[in-house]
N, C-alpha and C. Protein backbone atom coordinates (compact mmCIF):
# COMPACT_ATOMS: atom_id res chain seq x y z
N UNK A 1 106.78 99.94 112.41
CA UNK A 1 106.95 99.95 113.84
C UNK A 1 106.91 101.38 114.39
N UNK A 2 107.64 102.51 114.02
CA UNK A 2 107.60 103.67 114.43
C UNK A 2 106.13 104.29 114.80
N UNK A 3 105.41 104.13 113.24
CA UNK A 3 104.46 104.39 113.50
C UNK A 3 103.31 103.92 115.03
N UNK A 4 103.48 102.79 114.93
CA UNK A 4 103.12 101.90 116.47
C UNK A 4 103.63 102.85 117.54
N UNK A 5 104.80 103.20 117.32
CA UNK A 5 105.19 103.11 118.93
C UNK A 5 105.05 104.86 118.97
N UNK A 6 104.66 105.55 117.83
CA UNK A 6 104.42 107.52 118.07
C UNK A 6 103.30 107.19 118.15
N UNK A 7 101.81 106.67 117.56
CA UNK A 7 100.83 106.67 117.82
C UNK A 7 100.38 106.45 119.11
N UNK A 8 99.27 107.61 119.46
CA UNK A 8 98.90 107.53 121.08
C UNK A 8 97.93 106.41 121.21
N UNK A 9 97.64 106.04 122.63
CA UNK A 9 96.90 104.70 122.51
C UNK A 9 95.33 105.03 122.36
N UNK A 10 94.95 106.14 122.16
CA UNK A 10 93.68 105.74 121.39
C UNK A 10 93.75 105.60 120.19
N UNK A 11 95.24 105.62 119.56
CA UNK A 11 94.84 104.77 117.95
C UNK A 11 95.01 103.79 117.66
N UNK A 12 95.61 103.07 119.08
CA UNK A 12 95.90 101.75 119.40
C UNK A 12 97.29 101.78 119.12
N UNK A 13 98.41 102.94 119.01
CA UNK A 13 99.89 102.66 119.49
C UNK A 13 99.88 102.73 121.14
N UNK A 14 101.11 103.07 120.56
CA UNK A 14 102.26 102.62 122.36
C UNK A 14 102.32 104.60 122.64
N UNK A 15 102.39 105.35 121.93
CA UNK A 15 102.18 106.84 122.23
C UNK A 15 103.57 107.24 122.94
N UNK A 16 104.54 106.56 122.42
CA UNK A 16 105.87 106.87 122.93
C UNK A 16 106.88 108.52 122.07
N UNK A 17 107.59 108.74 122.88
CA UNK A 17 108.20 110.20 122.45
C UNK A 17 109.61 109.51 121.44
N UNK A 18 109.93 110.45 120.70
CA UNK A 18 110.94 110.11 119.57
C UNK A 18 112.00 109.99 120.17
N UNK A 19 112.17 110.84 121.54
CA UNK A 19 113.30 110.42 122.34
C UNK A 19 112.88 108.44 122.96
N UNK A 20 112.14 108.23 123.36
CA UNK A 20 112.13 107.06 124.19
C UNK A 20 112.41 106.15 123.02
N UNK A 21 112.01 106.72 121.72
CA UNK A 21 112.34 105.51 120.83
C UNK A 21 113.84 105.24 120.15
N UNK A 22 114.28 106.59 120.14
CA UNK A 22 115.37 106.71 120.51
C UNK A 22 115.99 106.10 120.68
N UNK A 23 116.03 105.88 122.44
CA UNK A 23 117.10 104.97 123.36
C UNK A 23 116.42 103.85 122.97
N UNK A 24 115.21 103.13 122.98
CA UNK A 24 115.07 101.80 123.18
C UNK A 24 115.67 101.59 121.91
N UNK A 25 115.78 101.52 120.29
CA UNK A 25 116.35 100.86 119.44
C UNK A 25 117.91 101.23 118.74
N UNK A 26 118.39 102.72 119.79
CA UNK A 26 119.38 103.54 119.77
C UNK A 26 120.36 102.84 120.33
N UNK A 27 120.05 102.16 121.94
CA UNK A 27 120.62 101.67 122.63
C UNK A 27 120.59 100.02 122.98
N UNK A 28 119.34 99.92 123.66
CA UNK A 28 118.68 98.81 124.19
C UNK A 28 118.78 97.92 122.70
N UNK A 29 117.91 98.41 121.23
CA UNK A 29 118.05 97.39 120.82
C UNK A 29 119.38 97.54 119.69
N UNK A 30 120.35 98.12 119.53
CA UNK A 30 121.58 98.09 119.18
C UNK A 30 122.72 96.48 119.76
N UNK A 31 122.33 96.90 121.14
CA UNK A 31 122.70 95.45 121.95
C UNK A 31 122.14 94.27 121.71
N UNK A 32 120.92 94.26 121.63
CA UNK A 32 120.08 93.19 121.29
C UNK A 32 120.11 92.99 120.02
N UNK A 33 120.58 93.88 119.19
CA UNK A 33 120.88 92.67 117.69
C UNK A 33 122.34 92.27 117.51
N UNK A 34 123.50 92.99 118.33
CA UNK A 34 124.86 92.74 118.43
C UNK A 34 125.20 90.95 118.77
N UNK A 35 124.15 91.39 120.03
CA UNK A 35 124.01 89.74 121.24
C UNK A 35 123.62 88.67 120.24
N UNK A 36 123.18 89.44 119.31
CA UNK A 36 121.64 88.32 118.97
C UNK A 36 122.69 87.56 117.44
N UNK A 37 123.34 88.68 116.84
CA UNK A 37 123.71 88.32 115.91
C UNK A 37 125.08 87.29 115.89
N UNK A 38 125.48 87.78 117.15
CA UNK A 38 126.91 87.02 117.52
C UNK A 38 126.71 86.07 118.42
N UNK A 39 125.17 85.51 119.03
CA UNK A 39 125.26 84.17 119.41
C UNK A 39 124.72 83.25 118.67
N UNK A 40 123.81 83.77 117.11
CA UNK A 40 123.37 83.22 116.09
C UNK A 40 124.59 82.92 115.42
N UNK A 41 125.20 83.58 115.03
CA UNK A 41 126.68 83.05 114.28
C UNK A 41 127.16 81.40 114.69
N UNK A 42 127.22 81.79 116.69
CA UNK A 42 128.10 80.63 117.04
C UNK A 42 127.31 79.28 116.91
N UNK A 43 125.75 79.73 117.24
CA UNK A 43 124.90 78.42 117.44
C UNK A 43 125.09 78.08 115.84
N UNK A 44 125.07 78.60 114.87
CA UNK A 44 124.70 78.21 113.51
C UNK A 44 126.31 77.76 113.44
N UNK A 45 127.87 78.28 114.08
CA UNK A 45 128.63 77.56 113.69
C UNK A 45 128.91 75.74 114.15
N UNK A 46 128.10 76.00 114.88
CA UNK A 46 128.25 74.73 116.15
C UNK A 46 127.63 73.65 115.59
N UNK A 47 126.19 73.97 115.10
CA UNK A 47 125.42 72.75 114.45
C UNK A 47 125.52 72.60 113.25
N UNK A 48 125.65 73.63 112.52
CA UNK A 48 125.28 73.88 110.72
C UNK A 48 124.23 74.21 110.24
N UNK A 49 124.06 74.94 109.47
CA UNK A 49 122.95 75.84 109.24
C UNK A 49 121.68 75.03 108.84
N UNK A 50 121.89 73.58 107.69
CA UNK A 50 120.35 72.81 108.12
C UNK A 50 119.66 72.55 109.20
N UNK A 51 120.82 72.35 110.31
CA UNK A 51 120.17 71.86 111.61
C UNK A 51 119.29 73.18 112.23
N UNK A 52 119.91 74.26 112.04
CA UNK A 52 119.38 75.61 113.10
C UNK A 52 118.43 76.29 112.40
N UNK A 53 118.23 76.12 111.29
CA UNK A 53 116.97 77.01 110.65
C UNK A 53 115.99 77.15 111.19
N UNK A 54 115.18 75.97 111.09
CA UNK A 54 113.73 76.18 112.07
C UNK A 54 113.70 77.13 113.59
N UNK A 55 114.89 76.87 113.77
CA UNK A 55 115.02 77.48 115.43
C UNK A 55 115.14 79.26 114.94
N UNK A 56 116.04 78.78 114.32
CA UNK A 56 116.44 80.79 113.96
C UNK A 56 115.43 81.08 113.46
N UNK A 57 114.42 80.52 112.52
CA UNK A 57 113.44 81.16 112.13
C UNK A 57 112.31 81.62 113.01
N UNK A 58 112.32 80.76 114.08
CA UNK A 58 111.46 80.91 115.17
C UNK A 58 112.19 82.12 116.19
N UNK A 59 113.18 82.45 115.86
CA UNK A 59 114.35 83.39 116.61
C UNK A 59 113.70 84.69 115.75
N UNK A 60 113.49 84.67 114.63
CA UNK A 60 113.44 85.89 113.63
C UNK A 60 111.73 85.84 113.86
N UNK A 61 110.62 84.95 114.18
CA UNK A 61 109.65 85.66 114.19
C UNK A 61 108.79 85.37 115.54
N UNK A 62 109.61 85.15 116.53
CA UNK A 62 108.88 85.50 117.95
C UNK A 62 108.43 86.81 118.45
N UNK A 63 109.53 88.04 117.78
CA UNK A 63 109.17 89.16 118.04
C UNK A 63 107.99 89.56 117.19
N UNK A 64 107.07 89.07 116.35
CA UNK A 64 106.08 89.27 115.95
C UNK A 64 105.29 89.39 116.90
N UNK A 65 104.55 88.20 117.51
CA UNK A 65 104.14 87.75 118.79
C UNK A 65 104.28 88.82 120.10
N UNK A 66 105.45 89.09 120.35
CA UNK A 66 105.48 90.42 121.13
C UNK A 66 105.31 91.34 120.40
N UNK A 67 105.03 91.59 119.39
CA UNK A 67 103.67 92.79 119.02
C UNK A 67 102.56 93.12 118.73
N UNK A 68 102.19 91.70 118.86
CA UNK A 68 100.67 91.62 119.22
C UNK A 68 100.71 91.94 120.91
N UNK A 69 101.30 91.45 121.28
CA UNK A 69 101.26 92.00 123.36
C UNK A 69 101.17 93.05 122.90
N UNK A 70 102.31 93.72 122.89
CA UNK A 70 102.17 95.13 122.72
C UNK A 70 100.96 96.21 122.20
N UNK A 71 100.70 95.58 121.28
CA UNK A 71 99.17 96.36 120.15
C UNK A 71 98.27 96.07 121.46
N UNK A 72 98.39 94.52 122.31
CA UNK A 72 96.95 94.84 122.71
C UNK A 72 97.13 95.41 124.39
N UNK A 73 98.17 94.91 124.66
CA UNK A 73 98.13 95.43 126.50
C UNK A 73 98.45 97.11 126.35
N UNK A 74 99.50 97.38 125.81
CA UNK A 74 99.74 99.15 125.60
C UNK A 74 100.46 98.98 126.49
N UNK A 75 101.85 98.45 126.90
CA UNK A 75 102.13 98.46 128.62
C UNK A 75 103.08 99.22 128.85
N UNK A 76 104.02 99.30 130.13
CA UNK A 76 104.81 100.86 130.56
C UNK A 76 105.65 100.57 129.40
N UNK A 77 106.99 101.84 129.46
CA UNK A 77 107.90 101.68 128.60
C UNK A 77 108.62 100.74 128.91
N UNK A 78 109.03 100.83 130.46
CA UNK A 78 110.68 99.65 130.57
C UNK A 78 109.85 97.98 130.11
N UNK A 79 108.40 97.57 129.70
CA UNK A 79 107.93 96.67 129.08
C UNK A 79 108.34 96.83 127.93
N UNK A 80 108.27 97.70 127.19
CA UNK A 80 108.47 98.20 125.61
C UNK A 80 109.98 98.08 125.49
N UNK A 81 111.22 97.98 126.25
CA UNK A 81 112.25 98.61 125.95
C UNK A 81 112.91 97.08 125.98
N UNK A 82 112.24 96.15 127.38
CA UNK A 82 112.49 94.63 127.36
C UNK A 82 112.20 94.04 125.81
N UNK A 83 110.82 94.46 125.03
CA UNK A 83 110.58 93.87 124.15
C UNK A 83 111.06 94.53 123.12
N UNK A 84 111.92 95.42 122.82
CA UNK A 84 112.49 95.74 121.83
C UNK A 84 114.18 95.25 122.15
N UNK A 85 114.43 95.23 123.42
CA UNK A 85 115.69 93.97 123.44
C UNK A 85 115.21 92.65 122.72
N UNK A 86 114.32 92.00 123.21
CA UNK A 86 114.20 90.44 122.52
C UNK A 86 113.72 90.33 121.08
N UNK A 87 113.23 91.47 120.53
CA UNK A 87 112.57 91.90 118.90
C UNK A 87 114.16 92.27 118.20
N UNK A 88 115.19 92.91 118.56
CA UNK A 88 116.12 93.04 118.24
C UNK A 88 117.12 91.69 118.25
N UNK A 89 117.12 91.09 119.21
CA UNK A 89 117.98 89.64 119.43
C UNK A 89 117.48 88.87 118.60
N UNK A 90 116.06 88.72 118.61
CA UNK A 90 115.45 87.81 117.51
C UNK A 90 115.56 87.93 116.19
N UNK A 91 115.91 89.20 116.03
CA UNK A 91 116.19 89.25 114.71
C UNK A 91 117.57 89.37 114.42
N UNK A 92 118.31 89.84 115.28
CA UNK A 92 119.97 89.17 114.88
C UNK A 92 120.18 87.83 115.04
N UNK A 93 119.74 87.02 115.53
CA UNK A 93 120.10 85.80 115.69
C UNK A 93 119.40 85.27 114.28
N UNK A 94 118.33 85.75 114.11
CA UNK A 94 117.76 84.89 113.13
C UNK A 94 118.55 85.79 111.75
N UNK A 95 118.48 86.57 111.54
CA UNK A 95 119.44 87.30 110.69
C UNK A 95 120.60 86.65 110.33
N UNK A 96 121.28 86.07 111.36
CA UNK A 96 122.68 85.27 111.21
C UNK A 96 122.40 84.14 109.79
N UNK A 97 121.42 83.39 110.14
CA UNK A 97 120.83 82.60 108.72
C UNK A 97 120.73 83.25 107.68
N UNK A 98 120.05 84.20 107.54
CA UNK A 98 119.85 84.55 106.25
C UNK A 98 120.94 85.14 105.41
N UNK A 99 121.81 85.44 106.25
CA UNK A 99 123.33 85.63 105.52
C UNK A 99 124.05 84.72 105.47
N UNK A 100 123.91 83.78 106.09
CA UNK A 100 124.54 82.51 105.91
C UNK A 100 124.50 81.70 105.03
N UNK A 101 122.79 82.04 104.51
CA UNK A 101 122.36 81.10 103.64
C UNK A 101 123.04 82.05 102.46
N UNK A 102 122.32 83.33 102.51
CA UNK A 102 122.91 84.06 101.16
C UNK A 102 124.89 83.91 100.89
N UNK A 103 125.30 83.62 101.65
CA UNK A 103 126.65 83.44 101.54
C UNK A 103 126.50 82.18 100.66
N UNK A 104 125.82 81.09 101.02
CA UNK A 104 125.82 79.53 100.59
C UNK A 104 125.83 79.26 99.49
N UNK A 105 124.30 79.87 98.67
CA UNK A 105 124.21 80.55 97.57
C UNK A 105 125.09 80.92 96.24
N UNK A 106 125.46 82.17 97.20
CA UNK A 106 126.42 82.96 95.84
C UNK A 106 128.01 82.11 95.95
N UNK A 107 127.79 80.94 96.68
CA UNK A 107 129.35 80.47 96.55
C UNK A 107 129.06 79.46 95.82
N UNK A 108 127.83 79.32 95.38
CA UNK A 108 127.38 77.89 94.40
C UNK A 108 127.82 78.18 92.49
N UNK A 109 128.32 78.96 92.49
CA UNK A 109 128.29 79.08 90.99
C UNK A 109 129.95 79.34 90.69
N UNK A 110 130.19 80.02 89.65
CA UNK A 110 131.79 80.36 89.07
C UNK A 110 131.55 82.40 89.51
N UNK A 111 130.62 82.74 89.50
CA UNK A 111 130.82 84.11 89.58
C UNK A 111 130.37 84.70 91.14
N UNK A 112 130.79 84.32 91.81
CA UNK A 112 130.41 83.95 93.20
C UNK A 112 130.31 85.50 93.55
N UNK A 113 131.07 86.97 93.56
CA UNK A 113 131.00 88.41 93.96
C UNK A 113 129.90 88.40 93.24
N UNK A 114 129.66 88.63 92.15
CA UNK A 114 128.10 88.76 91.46
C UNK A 114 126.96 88.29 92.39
N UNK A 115 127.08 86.94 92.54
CA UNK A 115 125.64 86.22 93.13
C UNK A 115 125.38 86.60 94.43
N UNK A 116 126.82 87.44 94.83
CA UNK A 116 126.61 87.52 96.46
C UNK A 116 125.73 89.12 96.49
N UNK A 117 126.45 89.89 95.41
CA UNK A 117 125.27 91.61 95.49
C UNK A 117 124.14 91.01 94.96
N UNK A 118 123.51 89.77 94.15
CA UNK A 118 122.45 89.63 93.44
C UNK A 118 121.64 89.24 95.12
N UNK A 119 122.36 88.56 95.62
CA UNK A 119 121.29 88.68 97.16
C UNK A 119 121.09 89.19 97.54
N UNK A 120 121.80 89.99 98.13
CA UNK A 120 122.19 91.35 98.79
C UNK A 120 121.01 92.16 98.05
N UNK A 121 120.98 92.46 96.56
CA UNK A 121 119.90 92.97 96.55
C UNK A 121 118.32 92.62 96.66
N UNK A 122 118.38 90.75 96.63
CA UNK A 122 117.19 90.34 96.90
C UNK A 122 116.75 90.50 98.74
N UNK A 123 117.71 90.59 99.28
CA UNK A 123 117.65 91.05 100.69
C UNK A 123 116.79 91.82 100.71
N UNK A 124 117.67 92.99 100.37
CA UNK A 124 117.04 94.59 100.13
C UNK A 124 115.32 94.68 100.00
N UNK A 125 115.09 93.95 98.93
CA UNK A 125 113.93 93.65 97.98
C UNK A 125 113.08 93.09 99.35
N UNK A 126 113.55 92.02 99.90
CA UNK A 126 112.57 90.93 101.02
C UNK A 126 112.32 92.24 102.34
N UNK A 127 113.20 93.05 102.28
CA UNK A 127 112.69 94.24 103.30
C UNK A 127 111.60 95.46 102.92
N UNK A 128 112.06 95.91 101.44
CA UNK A 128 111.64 97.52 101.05
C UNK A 128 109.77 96.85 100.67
N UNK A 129 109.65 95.50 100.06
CA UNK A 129 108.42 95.48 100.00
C UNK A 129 107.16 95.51 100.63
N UNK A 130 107.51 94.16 101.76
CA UNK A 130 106.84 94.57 103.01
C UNK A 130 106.73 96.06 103.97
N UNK A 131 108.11 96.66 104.12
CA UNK A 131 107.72 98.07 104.48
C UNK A 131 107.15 98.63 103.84
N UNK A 132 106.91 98.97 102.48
CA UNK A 132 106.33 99.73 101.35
C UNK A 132 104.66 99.80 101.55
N UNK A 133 103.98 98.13 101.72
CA UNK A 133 102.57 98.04 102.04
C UNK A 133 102.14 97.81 103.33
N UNK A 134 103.43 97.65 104.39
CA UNK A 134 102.68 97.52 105.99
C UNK A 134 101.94 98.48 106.07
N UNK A 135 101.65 100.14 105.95
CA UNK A 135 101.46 100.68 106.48
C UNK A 135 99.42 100.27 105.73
N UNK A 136 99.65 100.47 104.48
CA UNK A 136 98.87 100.51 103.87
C UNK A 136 97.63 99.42 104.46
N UNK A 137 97.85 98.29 104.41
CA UNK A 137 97.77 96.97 104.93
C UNK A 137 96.67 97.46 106.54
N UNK A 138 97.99 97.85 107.47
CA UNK A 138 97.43 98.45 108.64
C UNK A 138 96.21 99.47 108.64
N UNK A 139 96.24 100.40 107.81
CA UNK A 139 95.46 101.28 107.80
C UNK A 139 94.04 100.50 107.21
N UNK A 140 94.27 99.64 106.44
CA UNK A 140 92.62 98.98 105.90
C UNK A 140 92.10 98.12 106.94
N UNK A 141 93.14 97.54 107.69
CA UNK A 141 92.91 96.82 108.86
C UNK A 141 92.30 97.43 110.43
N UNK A 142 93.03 98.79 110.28
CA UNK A 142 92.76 99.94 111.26
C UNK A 142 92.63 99.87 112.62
N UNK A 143 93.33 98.69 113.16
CA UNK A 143 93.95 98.34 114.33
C UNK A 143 95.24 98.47 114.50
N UNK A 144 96.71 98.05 114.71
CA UNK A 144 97.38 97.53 114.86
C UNK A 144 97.49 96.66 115.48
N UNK A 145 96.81 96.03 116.43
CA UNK A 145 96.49 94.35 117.22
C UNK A 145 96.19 93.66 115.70
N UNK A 146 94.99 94.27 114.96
CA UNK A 146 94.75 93.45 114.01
C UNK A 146 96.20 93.10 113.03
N UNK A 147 96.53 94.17 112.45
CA UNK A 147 97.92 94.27 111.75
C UNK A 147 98.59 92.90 112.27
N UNK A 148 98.95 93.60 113.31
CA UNK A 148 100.20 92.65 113.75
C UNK A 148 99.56 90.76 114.09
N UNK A 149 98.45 90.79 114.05
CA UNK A 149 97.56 89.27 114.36
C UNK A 149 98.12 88.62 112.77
N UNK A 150 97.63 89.43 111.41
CA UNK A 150 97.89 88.90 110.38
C UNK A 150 99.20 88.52 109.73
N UNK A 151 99.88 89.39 110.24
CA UNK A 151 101.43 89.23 110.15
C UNK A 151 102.55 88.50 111.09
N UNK A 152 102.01 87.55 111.91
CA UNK A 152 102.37 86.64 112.78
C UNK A 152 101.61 85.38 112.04
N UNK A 153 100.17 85.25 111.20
CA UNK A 153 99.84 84.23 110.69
C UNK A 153 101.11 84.14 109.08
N UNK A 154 100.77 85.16 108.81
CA UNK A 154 101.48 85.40 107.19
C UNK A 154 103.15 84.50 107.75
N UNK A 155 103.45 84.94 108.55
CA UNK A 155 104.86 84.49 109.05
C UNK A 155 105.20 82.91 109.05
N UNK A 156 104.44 82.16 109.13
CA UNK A 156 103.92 80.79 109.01
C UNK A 156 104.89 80.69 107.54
N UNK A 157 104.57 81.17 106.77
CA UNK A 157 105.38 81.05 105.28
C UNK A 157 106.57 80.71 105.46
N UNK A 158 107.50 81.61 106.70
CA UNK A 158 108.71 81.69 106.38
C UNK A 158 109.19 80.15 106.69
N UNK A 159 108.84 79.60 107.76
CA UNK A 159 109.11 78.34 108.08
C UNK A 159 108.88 77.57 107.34
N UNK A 160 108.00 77.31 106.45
CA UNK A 160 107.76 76.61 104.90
C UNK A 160 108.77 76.40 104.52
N UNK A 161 108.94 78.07 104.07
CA UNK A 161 110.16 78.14 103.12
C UNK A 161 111.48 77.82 103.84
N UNK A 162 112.09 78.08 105.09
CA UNK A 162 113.38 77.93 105.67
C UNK A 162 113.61 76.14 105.77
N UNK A 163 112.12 75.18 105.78
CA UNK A 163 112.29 74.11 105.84
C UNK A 163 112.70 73.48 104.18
N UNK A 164 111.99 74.17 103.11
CA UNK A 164 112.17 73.39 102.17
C UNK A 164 113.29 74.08 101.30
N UNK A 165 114.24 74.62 102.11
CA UNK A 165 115.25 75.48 100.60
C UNK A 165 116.30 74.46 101.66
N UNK A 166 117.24 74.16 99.92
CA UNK A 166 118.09 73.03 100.25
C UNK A 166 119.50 73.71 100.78
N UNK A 167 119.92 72.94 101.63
CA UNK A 167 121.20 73.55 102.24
C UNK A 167 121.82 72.29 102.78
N UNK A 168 123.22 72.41 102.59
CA UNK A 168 124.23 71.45 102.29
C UNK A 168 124.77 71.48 104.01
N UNK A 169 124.06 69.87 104.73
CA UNK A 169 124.37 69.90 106.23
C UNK A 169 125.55 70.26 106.75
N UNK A 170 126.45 70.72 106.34
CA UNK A 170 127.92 70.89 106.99
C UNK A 170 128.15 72.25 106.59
N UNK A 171 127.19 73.25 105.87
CA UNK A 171 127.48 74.23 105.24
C UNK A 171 127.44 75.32 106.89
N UNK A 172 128.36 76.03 106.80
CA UNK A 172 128.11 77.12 108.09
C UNK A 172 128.71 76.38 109.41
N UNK A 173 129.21 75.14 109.35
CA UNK A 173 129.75 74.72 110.57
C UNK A 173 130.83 74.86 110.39
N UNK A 174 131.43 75.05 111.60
CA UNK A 174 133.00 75.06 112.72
C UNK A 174 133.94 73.53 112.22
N UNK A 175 134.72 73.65 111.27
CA UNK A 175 134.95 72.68 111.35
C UNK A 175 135.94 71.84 112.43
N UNK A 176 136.39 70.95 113.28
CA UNK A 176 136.95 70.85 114.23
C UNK A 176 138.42 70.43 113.82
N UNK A 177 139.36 71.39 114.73
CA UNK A 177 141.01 70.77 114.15
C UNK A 177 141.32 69.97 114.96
N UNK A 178 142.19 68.83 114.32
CA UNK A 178 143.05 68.19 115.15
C UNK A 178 144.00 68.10 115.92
């Protein structure tokens, strides 16, 4: 993303200053994953985490989609700063799942602190790889409209997968007192 948003727009970034990026993910999207993460919590406590997946997953990759806008319109900043609020929300909200689930997980066995860093580092792993070859990826592609087109299809996966990994319907819900 950085790269996107320092590149000037004849290389097809956003040609933004390190200050503007700054505030938009300093500030703007600090809030937007706070919001995002703490109304994903409640929706996922409310229904249970089988029910909300598909949605959160669609929460975690809408902001794809707004970066294809972005790659292709180039538009002012306070556009850029809106869409790094809803790229940030989307991914705290949808974020809320994936710790939820990894909580689900490491509480399935007898060594439950173990299984929970063994996610934690597969977390890690589901982030450092994709950053490791985006750039690479982009550069053979040598757009970023293009980039970001393939990585909104590739994203298609995740919903696969968020539909077919098994999770126990009451797991992550509120339970109600009497």
């Amino acid at each position: 993303i950085t790269p996107f948003m320092l590149d000037p727009a004849e290389k097809g970034g956003l040609g933004l200053s390190t200050t503007q990026i700054g505030f938009a993910y300093g500030t703007i999207g600090v809030f937007g994953l706070l919001l995002g993460g703490i109304v994903g919590s409640v929706y996922a406590a409310t229904y249970g985490l089988q029910k909300v997946r598909l949605v959160m997953c669609l929460f975690m990759n809408v902001p794809i989609a707004l970066f294809v806008f972005l790659s292709y319109y180039q538009p002012a900043f306070h556009i850029v700063l809106g869409s790094v609020f809803i790229e940030q929300f989307g991914y705290g909200f949808g974020f809320s799942f994936y710790m939820l689930y990894m909580l689900y997980m490491a509480g399935q066995g007898e060594h439950k602190t173990s299984h929970y860093a063994l996610c934690t580092g597969f977390m890690a792993l589901s982030y450092m790889i994709p950053g490791m070859i985006s750039g690479i990826i982009q550069e053979l592609l040598g757009h970023y409209f293009e980039f970001f087109l393939v990585v909104l299809v590739l994203s298609i996966s995740s919903f696969v997968v968020a539909y077919i990994i098994p999770v126990d319907p009451e797991f992550g819900r509120k339970k109600k007192t009497a």
